[in-house]
PDB file of N, CA and C in Angstrom:
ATOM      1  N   UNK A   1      14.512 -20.909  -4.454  1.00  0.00           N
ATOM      2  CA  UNK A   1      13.340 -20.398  -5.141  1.00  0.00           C
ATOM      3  C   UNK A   1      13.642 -19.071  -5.837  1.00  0.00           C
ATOM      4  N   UNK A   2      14.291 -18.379  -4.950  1.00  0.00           N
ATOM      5  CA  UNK A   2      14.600 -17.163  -5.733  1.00  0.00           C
ATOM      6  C   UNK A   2      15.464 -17.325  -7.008  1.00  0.00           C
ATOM      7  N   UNK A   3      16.542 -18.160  -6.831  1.00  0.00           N
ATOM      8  CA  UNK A   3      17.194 -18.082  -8.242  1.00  0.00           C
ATOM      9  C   UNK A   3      16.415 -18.562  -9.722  1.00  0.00           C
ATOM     10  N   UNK A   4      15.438 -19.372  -8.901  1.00  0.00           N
ATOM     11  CA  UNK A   4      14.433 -20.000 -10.185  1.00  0.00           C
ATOM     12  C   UNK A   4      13.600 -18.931 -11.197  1.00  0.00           C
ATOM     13  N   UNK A   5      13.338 -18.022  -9.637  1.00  0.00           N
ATOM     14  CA  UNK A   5      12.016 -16.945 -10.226  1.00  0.00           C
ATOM     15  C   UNK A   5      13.671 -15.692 -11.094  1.00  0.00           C
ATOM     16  N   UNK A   6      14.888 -15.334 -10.088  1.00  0.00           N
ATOM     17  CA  UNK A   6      15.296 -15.133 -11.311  1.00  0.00           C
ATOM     18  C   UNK A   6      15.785 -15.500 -12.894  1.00  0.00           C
ATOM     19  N   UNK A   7      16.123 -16.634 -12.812  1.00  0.00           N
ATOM     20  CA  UNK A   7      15.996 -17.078 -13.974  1.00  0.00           C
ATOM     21  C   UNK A   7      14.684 -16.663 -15.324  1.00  0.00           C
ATOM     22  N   UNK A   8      13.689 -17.222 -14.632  1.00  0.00           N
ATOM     23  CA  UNK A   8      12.585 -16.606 -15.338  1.00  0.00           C
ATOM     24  C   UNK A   8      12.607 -15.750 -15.909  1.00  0.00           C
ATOM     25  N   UNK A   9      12.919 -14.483 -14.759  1.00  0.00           N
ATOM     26  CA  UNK A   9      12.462 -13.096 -15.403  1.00  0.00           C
ATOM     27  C   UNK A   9      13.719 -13.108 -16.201  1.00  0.00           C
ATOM     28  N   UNK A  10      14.965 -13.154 -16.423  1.00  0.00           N
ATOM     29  CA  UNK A  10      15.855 -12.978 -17.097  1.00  0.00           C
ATOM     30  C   UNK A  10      15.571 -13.136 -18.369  1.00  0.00           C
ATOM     31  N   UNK A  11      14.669 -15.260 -18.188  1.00  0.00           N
ATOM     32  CA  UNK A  11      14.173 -15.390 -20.162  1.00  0.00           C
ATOM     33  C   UNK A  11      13.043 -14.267 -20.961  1.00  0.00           C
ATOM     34  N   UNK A  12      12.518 -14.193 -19.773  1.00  0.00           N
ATOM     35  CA  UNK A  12      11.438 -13.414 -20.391  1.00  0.00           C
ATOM     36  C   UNK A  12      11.248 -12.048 -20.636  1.00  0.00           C
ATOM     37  N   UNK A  13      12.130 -11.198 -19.952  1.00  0.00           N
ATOM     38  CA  UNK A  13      12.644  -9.712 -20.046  1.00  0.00           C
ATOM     39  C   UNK A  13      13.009  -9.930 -21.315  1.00  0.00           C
ATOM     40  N   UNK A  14      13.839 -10.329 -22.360  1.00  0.00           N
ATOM     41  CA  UNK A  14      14.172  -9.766 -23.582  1.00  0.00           C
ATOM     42  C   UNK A  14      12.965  -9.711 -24.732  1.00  0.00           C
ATOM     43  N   UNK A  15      11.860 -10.594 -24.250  1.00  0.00           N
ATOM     44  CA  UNK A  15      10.492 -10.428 -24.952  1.00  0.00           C
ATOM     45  C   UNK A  15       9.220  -9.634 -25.299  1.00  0.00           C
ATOM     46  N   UNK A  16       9.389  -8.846 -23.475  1.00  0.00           N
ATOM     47  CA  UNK A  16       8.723  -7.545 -24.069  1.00  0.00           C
ATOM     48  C   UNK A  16       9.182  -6.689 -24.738  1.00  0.00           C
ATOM     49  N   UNK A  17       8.378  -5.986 -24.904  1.00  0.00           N
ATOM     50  CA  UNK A  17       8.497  -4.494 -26.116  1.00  0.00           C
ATOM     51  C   UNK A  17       9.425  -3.218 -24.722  1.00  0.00           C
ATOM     52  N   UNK A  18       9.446  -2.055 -25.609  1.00  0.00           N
ATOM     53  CA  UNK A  18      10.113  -0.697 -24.669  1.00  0.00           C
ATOM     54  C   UNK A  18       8.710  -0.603 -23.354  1.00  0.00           C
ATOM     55  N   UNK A  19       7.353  -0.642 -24.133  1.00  0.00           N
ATOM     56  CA  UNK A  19       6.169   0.260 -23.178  1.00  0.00           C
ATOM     57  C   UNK A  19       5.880  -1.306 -21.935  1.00  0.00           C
ATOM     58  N   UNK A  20       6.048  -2.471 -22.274  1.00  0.00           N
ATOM     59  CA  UNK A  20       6.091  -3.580 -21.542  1.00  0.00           C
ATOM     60  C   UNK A  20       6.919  -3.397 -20.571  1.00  0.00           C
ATOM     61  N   UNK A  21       7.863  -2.627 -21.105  1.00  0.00           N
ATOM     62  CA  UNK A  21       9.479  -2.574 -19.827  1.00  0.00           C
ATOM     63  C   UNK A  21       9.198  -1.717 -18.880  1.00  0.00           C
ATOM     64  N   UNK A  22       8.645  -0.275 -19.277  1.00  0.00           N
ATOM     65  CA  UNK A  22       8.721   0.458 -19.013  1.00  0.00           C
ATOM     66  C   UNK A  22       7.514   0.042 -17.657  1.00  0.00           C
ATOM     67  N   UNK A  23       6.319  -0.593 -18.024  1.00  0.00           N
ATOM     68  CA  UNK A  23       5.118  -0.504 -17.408  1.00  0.00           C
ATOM     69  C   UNK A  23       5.865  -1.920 -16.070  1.00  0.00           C
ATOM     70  N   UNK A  24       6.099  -2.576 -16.635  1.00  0.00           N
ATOM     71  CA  UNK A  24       6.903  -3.081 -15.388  1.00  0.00           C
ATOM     72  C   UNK A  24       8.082  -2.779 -14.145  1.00  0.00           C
ATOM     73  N   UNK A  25       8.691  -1.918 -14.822  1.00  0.00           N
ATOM     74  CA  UNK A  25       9.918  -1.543 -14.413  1.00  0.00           C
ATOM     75  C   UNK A  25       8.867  -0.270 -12.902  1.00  0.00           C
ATOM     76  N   UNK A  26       7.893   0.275 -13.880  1.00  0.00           N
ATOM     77  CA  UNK A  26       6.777   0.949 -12.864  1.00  0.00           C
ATOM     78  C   UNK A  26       6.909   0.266 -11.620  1.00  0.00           C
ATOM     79  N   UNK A  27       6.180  -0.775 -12.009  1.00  0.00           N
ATOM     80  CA  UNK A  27       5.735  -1.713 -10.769  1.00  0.00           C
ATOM     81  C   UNK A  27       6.351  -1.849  -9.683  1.00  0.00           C
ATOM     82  N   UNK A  28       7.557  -2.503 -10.516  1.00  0.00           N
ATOM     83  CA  UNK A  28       8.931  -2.826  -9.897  1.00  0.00           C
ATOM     84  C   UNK A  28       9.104  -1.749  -8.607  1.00  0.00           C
ATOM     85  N   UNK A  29       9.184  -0.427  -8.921  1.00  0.00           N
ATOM     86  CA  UNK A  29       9.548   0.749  -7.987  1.00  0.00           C
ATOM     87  C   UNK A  29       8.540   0.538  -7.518  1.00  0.00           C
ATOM     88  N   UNK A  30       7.349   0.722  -7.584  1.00  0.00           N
ATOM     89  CA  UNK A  30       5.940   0.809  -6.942  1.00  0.00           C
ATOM     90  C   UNK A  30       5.727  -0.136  -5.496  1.00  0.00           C
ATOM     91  N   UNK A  31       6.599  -1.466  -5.900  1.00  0.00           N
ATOM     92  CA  UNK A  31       6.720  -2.610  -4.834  1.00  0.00           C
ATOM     93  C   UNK A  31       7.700  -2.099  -3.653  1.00  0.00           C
ATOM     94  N   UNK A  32       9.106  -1.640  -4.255  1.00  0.00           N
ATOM     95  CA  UNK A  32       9.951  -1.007  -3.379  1.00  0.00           C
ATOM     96  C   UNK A  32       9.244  -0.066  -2.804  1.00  0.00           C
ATOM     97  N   UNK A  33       8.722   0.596  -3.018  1.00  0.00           N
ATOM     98  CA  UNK A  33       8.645   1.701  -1.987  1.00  0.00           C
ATOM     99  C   UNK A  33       7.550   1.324  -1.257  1.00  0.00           C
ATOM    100  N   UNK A  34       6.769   0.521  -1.532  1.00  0.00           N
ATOM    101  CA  UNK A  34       5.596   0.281  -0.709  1.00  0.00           C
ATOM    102  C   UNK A  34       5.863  -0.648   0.386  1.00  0.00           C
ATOM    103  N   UNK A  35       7.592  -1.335   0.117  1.00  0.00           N
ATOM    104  CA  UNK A  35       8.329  -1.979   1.214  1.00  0.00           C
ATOM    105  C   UNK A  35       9.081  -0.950   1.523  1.00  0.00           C
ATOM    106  N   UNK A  36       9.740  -0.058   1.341  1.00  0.00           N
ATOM    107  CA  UNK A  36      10.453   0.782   2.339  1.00  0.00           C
ATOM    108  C   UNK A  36       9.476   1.399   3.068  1.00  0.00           C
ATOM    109  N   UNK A  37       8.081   2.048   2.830  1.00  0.00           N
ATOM    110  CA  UNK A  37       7.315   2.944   3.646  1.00  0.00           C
ATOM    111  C   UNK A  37       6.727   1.332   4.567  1.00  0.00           C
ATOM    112  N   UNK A  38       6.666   0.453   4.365  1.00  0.00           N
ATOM    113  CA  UNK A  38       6.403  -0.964   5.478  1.00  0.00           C
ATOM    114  C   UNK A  38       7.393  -0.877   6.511  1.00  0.00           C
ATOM    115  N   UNK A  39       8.344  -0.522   6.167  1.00  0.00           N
ATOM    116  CA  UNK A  39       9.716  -0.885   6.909  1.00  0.00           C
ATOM    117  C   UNK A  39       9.960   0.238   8.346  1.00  0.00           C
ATOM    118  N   UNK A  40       9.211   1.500   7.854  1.00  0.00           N
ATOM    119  CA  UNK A  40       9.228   2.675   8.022  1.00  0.00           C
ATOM    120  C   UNK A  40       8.668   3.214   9.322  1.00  0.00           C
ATOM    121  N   UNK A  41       9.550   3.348  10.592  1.00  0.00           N
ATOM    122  CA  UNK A  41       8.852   3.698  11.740  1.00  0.00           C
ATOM    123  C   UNK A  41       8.312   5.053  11.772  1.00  0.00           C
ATOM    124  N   UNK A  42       7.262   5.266  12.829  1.00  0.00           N
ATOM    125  CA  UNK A  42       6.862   6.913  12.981  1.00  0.00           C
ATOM    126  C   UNK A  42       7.556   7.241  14.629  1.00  0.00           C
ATOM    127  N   UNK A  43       7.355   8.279  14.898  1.00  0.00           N
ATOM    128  CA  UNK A  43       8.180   8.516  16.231  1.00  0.00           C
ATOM    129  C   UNK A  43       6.775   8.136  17.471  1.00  0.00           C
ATOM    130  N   UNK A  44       7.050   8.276  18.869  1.00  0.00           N
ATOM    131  CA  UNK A  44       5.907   8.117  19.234  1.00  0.00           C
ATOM    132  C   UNK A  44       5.364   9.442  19.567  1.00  0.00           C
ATOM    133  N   UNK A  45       5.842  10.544  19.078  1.00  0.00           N
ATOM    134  CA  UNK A  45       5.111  11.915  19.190  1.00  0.00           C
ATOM    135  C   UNK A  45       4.501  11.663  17.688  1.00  0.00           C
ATOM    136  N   UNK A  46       4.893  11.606  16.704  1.00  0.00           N
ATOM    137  CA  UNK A  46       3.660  11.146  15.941  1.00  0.00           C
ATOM    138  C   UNK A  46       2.620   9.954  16.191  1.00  0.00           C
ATOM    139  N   UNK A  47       2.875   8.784  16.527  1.00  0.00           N
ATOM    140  CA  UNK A  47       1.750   8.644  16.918  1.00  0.00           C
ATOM    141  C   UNK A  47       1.040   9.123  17.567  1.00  0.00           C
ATOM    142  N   UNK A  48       1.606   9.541  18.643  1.00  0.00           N
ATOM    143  CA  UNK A  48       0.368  10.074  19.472  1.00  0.00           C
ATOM    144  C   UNK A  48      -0.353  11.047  19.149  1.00  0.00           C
ATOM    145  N   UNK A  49       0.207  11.976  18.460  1.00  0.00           N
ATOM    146  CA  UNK A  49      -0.461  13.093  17.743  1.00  0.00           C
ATOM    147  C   UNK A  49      -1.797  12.816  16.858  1.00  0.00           C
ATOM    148  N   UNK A  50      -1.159  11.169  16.101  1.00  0.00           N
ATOM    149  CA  UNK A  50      -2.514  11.116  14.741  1.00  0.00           C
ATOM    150  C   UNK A  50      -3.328  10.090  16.234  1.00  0.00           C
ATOM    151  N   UNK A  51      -3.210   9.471  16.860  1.00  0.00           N
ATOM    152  CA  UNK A  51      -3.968   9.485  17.698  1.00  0.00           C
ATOM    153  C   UNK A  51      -5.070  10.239  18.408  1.00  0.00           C
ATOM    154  N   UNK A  52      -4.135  11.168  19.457  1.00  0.00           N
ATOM    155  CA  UNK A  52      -5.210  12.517  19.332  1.00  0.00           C
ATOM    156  C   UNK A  52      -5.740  12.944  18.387  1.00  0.00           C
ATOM    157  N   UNK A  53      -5.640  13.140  17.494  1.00  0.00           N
ATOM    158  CA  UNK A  53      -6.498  13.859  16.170  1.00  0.00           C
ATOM    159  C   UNK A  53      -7.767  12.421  15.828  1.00  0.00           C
ATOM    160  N   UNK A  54      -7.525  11.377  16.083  1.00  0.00           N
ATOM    161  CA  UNK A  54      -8.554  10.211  15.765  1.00  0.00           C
ATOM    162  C   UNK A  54      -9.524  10.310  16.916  1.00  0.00           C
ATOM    163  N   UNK A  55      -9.177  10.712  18.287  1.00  0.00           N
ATOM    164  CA  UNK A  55      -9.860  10.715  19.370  1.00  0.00           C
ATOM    165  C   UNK A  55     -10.963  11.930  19.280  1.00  0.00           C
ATOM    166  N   UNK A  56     -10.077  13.037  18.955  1.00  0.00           N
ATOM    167  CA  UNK A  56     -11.015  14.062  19.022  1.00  0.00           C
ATOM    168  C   UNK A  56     -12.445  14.354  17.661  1.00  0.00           C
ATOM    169  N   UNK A  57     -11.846  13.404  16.194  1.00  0.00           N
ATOM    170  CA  UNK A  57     -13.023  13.341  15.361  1.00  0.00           C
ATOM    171  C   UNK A  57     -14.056  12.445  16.301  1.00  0.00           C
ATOM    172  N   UNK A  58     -13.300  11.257  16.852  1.00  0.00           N
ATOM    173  CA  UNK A  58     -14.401  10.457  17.736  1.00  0.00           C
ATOM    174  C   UNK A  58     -15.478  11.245  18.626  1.00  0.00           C
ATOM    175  N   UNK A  59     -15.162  11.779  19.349  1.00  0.00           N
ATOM    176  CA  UNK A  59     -15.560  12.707  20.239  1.00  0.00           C
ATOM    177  C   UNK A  59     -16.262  13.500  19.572  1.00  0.00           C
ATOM    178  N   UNK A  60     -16.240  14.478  18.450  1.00  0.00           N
ATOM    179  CA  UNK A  60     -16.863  15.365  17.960  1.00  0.00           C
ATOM    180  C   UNK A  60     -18.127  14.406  16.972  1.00  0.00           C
ATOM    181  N   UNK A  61     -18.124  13.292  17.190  1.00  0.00           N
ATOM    182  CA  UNK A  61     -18.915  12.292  16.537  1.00  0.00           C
ATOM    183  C   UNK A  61     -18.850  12.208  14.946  1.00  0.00           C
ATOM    184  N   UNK A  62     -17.758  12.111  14.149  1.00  0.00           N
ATOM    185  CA  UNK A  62     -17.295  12.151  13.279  1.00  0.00           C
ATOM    186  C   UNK A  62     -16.137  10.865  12.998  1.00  0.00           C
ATOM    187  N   UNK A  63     -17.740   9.830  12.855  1.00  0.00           N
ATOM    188  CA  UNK A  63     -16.770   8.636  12.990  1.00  0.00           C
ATOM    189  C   UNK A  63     -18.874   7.600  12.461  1.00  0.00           C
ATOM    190  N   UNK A  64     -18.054   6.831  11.638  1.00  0.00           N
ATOM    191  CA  UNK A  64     -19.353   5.793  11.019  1.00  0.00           C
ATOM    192  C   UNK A  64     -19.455   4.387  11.800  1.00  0.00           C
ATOM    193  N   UNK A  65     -20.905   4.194  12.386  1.00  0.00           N
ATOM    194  CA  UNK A  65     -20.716   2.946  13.170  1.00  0.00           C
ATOM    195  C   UNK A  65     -20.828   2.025  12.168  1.00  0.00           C
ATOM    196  N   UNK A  66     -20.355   0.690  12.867  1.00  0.00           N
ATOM    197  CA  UNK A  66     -20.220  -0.922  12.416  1.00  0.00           C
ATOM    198  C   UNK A  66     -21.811  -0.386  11.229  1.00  0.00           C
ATOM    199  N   UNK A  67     -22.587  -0.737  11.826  1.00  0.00           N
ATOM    200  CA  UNK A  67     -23.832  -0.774  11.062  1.00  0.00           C
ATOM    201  C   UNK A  67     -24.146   0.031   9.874  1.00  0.00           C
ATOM    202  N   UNK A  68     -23.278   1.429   9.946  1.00  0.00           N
ATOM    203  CA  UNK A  68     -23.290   2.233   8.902  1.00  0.00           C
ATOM    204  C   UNK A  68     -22.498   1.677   8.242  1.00  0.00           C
ATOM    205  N   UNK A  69     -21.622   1.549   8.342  1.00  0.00           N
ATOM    206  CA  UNK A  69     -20.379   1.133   6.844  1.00  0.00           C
ATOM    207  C   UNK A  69     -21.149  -0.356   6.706  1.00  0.00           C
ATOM    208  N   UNK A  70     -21.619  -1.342   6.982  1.00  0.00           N
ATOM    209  CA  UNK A  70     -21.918  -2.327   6.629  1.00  0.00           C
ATOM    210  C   UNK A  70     -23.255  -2.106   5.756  1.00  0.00           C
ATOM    211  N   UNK A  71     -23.853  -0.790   5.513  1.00  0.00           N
ATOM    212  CA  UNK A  71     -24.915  -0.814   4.464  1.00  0.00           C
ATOM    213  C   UNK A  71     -24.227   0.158   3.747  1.00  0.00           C
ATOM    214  N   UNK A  72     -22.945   0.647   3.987  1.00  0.00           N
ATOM    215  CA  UNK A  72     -22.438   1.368   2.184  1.00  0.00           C
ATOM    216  C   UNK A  72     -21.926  -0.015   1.736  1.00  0.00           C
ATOM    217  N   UNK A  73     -20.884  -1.111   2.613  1.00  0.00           N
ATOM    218  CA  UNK A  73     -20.213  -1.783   1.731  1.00  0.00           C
ATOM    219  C   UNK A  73     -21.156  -2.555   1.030  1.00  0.00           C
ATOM    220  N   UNK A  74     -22.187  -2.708   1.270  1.00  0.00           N
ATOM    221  CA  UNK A  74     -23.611  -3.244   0.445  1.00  0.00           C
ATOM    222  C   UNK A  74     -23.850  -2.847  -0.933  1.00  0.00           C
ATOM    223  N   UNK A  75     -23.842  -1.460  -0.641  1.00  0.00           N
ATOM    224  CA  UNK A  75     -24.032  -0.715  -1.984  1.00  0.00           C
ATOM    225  C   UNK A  75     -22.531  -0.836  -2.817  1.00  0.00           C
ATOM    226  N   UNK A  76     -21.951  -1.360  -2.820  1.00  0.00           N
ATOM    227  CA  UNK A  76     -20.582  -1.345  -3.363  1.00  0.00           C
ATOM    228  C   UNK A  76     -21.062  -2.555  -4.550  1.00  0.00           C
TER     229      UNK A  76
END
């Protein structure tokens, strides 16, 4: 499958324009990195840290129930 889909892009890369290339070639990076930061462990002193920090907005009641966000996503 992959060699098919490269093929493709091969015919069809010489058809766009420079700003076509360019706006893809965007993407292109945009995908990579949004798979390297996927790939991407945190330590477990960071988690636990953004943990604590989620516990304590909880606690300080700084946190929207089920019922609240289900009448903003309404208004959406």
């Amino acid at each position: 499958m992959a060699q098919v889909l490269d093929k493709q892009i091969q015919k069809y890369l010489p058809l766009l324009g420079d700003e076509e290339k360019k706006s893809l070639l965007g993407v292109i990076k945009s995908f990579l990195s949004l798979k390297k930061e996927s790939n991407e462990r945190i330590s477990i002193e960071q988690y636990n840290k953004e943990l604590g920090e989620a516990e304590a907005e909880y606690e300080n009641g700084d946190y929207i129930s089920n019922e609240e966000m289900i009448k903003k996503i309404k208004k959406w």
